[in-house]
N, C-alpha and C. Protein backbone atom coordinates (compact mmCIF):
# COMPACT_ATOMS: atom_id res chain seq x y z
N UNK A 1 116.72 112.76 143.33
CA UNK A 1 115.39 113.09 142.86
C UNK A 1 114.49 111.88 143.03
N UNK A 2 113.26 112.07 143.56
CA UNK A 2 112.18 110.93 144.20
C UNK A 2 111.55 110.81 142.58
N UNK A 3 111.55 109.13 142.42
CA UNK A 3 110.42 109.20 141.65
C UNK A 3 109.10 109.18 141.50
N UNK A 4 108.83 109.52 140.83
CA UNK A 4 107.05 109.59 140.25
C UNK A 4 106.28 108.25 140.60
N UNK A 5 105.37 108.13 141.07
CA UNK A 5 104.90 106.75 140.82
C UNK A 5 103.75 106.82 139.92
N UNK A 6 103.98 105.78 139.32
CA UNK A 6 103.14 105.49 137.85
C UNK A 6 103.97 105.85 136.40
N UNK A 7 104.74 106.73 136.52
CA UNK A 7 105.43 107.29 135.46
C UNK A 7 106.73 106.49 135.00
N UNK A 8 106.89 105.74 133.66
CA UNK A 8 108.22 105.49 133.46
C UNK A 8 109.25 106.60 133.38
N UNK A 9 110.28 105.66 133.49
CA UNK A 9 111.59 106.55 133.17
C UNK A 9 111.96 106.61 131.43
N UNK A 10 112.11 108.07 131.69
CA UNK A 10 113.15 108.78 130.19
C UNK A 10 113.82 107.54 129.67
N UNK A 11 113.96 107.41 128.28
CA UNK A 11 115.22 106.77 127.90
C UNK A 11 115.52 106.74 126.74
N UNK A 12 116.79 107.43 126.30
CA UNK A 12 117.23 107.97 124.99
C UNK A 12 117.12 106.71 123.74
N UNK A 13 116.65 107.35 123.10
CA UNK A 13 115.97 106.18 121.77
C UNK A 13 117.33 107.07 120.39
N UNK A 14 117.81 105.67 120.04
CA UNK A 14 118.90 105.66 118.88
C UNK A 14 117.96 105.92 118.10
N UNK A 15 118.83 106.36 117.08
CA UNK A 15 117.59 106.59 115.24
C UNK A 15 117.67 105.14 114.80
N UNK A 16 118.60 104.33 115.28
CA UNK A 16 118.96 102.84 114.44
C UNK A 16 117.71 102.16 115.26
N UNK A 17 116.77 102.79 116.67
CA UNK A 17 115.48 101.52 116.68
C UNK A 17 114.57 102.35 116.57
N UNK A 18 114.38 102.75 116.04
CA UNK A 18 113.26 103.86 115.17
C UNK A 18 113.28 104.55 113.56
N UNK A 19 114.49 103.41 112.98
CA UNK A 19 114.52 103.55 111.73
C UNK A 19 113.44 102.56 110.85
N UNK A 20 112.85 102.96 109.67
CA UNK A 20 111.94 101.74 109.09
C UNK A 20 112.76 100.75 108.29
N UNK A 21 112.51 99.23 109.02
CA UNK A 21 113.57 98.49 108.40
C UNK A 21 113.03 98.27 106.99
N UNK A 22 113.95 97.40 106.44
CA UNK A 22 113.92 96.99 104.91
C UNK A 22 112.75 96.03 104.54
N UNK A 23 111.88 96.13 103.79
CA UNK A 23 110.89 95.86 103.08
C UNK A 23 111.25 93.94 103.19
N UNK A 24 112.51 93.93 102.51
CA UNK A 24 112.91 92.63 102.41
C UNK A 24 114.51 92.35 102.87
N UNK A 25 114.61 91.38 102.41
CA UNK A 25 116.30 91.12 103.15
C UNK A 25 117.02 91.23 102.06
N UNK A 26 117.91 92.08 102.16
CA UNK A 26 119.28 92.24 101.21
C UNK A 26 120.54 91.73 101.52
N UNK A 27 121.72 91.85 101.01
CA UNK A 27 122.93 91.50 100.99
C UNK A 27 123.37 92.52 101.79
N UNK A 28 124.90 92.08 101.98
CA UNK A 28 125.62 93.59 102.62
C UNK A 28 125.39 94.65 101.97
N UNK A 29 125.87 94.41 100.35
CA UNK A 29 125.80 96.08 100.19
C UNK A 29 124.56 96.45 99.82
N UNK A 30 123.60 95.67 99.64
CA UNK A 30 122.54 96.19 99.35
C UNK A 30 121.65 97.13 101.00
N UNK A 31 122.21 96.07 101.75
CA UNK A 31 121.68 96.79 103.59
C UNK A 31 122.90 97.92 103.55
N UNK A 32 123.49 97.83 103.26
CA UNK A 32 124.46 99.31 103.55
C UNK A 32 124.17 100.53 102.90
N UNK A 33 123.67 100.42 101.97
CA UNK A 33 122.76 101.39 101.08
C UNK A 33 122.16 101.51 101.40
N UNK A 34 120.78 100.80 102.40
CA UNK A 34 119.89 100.85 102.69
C UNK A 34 119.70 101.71 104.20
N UNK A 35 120.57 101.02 104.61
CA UNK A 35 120.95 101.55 105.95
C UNK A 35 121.24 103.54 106.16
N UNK A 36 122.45 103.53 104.94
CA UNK A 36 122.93 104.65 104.90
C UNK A 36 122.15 105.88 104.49
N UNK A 37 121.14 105.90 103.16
CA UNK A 37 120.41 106.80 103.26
C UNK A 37 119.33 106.66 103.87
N UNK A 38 119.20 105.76 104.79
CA UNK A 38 117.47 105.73 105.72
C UNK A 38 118.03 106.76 107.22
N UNK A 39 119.45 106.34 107.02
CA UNK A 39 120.07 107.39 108.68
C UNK A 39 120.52 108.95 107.66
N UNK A 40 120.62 109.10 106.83
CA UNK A 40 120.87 110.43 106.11
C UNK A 40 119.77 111.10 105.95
N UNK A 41 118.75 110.51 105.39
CA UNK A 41 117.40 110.84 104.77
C UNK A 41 116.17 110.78 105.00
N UNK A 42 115.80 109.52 105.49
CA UNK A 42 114.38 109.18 106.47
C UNK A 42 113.24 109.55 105.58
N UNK A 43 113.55 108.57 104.41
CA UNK A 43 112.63 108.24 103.40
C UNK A 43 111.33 107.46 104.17
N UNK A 44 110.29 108.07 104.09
CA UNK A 44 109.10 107.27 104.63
C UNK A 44 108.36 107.36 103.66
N UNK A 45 108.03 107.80 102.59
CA UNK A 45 106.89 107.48 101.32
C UNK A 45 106.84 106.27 100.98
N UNK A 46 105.57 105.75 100.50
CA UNK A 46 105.40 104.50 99.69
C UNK A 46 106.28 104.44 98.77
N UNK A 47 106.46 105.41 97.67
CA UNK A 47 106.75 105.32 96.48
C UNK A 47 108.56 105.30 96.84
N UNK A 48 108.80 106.26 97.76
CA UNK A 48 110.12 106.20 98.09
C UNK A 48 111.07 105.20 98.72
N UNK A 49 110.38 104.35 99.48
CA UNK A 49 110.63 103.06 99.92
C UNK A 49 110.78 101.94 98.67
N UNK A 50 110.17 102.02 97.61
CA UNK A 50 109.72 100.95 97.24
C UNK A 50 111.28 101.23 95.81
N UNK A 51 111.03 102.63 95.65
CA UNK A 51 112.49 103.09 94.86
C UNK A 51 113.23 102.49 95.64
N UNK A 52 113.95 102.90 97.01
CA UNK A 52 115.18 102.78 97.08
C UNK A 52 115.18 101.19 97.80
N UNK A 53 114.05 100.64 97.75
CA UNK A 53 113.98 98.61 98.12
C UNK A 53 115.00 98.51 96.59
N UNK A 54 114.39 99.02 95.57
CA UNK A 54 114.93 98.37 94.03
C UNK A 54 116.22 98.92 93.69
N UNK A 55 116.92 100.23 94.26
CA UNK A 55 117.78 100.04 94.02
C UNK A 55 119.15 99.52 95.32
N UNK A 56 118.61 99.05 96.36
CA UNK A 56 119.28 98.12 97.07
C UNK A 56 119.03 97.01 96.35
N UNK A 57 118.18 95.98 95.75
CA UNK A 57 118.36 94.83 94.97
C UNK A 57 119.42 94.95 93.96
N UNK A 58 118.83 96.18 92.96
CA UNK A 58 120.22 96.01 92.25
C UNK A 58 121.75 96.10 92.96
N UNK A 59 121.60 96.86 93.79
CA UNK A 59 122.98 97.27 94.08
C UNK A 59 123.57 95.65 94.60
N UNK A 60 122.56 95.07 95.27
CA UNK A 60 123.24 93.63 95.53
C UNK A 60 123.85 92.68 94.37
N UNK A 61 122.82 92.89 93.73
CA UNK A 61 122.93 92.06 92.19
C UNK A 61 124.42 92.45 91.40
N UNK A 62 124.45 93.47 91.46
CA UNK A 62 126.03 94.45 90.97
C UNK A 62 127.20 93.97 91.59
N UNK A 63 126.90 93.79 92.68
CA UNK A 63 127.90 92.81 93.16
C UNK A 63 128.39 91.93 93.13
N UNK A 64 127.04 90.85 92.85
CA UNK A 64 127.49 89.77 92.70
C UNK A 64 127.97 89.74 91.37
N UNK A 65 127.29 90.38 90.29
CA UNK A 65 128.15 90.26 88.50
C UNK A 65 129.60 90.68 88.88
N UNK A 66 129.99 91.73 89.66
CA UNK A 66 131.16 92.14 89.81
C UNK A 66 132.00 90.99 90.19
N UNK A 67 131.62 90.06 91.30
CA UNK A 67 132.42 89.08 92.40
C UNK A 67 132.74 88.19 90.73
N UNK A 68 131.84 87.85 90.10
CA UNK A 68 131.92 86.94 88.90
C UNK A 68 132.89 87.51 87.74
N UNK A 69 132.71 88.44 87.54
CA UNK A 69 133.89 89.41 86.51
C UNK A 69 135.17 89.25 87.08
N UNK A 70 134.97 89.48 88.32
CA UNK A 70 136.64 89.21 89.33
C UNK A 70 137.15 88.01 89.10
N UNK A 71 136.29 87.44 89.36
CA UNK A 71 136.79 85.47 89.12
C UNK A 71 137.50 85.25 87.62
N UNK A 72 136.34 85.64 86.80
CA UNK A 72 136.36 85.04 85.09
C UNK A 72 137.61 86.12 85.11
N UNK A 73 137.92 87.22 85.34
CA UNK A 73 138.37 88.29 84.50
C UNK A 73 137.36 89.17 83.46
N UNK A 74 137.50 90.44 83.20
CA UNK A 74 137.07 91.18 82.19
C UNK A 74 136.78 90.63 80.95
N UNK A 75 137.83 90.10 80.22
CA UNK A 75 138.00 89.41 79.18
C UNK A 75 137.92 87.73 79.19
N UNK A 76 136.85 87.04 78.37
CA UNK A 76 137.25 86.11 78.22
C UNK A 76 137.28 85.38 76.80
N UNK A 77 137.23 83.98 76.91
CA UNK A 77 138.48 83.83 75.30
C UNK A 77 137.21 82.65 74.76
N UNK A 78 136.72 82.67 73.43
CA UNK A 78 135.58 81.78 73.22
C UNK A 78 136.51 80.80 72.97
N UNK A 79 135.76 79.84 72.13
CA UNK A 79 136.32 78.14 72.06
C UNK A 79 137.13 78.48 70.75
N UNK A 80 136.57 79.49 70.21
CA UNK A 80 137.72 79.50 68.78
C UNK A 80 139.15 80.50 69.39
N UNK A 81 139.16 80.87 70.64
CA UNK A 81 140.42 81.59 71.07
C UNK A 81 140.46 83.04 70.62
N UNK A 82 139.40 83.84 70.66
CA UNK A 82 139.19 85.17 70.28
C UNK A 82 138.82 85.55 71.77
N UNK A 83 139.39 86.73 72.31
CA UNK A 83 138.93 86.93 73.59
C UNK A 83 137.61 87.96 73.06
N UNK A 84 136.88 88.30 74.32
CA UNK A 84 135.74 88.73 74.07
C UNK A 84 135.39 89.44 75.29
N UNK A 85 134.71 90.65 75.77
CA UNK A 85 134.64 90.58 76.85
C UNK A 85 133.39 90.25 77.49
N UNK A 86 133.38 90.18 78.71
CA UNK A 86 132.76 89.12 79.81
C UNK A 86 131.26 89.77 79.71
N UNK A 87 130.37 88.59 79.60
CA UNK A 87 128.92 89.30 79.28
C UNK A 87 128.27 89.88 80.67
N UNK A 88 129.19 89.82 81.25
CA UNK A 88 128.60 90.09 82.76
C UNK A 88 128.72 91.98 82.59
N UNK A 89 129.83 92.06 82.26
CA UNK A 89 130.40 93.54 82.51
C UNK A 89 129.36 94.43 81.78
N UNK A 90 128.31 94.20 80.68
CA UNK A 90 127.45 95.09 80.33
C UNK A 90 126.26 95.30 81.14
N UNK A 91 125.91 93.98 82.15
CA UNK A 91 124.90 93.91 82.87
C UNK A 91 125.20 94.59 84.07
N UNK A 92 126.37 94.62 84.77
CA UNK A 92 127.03 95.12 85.88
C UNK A 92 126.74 96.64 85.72
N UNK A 93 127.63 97.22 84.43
CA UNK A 93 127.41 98.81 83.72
C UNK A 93 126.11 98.90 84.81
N UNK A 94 125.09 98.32 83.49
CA UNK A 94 123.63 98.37 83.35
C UNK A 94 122.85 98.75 85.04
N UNK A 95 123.36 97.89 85.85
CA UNK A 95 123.02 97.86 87.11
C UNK A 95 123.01 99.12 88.17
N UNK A 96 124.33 99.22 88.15
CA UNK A 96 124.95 100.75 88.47
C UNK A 96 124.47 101.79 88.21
N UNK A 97 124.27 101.76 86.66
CA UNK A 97 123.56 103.36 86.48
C UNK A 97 121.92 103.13 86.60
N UNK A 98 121.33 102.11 87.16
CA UNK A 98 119.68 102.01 87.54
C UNK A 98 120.01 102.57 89.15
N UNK A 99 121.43 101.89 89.84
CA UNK A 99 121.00 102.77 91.47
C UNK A 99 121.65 103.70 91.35
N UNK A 100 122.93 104.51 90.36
CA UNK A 100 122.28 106.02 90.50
C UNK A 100 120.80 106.86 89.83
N UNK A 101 120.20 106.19 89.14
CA UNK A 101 119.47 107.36 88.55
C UNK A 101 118.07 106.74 89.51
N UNK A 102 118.35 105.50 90.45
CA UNK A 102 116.85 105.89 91.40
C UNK A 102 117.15 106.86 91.99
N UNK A 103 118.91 106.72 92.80
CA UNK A 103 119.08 107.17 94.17
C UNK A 103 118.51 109.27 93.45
N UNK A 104 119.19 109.69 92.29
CA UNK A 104 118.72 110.78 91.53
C UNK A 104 117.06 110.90 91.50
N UNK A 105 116.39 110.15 91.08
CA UNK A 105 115.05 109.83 91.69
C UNK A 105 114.95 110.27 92.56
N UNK A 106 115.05 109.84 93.56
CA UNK A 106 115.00 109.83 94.73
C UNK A 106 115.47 111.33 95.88
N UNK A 107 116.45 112.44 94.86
CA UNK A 107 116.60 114.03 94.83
C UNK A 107 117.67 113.79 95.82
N UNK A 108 118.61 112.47 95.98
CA UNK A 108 119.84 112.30 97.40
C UNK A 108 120.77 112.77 96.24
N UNK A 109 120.92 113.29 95.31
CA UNK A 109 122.14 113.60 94.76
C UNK A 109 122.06 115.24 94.63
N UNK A 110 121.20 115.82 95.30
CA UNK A 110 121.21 117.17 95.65
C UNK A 110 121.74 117.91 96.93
N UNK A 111 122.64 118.58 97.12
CA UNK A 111 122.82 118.64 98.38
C UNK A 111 123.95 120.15 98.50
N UNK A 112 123.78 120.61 99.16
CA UNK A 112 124.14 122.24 98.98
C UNK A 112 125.64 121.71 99.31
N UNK A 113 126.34 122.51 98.54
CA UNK A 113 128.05 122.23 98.49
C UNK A 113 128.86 123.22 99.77
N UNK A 114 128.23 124.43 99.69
CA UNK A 114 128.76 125.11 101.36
C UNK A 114 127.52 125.95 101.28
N UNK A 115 127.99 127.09 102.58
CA UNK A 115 127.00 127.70 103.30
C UNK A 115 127.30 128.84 102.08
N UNK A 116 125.98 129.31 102.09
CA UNK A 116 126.25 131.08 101.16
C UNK A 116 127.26 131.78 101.85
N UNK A 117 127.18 132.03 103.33
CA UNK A 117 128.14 132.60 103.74
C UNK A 117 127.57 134.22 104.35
N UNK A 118 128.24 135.26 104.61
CA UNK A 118 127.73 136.68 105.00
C UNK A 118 126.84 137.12 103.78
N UNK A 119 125.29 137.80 103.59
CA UNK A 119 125.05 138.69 102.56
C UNK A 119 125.85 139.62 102.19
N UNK A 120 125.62 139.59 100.57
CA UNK A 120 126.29 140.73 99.63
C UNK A 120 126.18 142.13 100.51
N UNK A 121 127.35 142.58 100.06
CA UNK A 121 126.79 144.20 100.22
C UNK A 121 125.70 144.94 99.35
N UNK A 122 124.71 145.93 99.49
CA UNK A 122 124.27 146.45 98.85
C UNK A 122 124.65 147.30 97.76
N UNK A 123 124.44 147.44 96.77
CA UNK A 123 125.15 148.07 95.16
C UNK A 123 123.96 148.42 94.71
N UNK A 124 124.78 149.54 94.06
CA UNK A 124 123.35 150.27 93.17
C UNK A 124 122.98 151.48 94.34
N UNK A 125 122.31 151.78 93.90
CA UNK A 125 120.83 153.31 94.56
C UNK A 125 120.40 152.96 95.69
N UNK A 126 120.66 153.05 96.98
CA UNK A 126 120.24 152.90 98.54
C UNK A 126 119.50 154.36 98.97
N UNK A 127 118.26 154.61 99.24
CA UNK A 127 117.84 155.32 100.16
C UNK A 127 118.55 155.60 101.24
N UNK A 128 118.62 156.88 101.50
CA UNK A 128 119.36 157.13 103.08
C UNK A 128 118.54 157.53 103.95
């Protein structure tokens, strides 16, 4: 096939360079979150961007309390030898349930579980 002159050539465009990148720079898991519902979902609102920017921060932040809970352990022991647990682990909680109830915000925790399938039969009084 002759080409056109003046005309470029076709060329298949990925969704990954025509996705809208991240507002700011995150961590891994905070870009993996970010990543994952922008290729699921293709959030383009102001308001929706700016939700799921905050809960990629937290989700980074969660991590890192987590990496720190891992280190210290769950439990740790004050100076009088009473263990106690780790003040991190309420903030961690805390974190978690802010990026589910944006990502809920946000209506990604809705999602049809299967197909309806064939319509019902008709029941009841049918005209013939």
């Amino acid at each position: 096939m002759a080409k056109m002159p003046g005309n470029p050539p076709f060329s298949v465009v990925s969704p990954e360079t025509t996705a809208i990148s991240p507002p700011r720079k995150f961590g891994p898991a905070g870009l993996a979150l970010w990543n994952a519902v922008m290729a699921e979902y293709r959030i383009e609102d102001r308001g929706g961007i700016e939700l799921l920017t905050e809960a990629c921060a937290a989700r980074d932040r969660t991590e890192e309390l987590a990496a720190i809970i891992d280190r210290d352990g769950a439990i740790i022991y004050t100076k009088a030898d009473v263990p106690k647990i780790h003040p991190a682990v309420r903030e961690e909680l805390s974190g978690r349930a802010f990026v589910v109830k944006a990502l809920e915000r946000l209506g990604l925790n809705v999602e049809v579980l299967k197909s309806p399938g064939r319509p019902l039969k008709p029941f009841g009084w049918t005209p013939t």
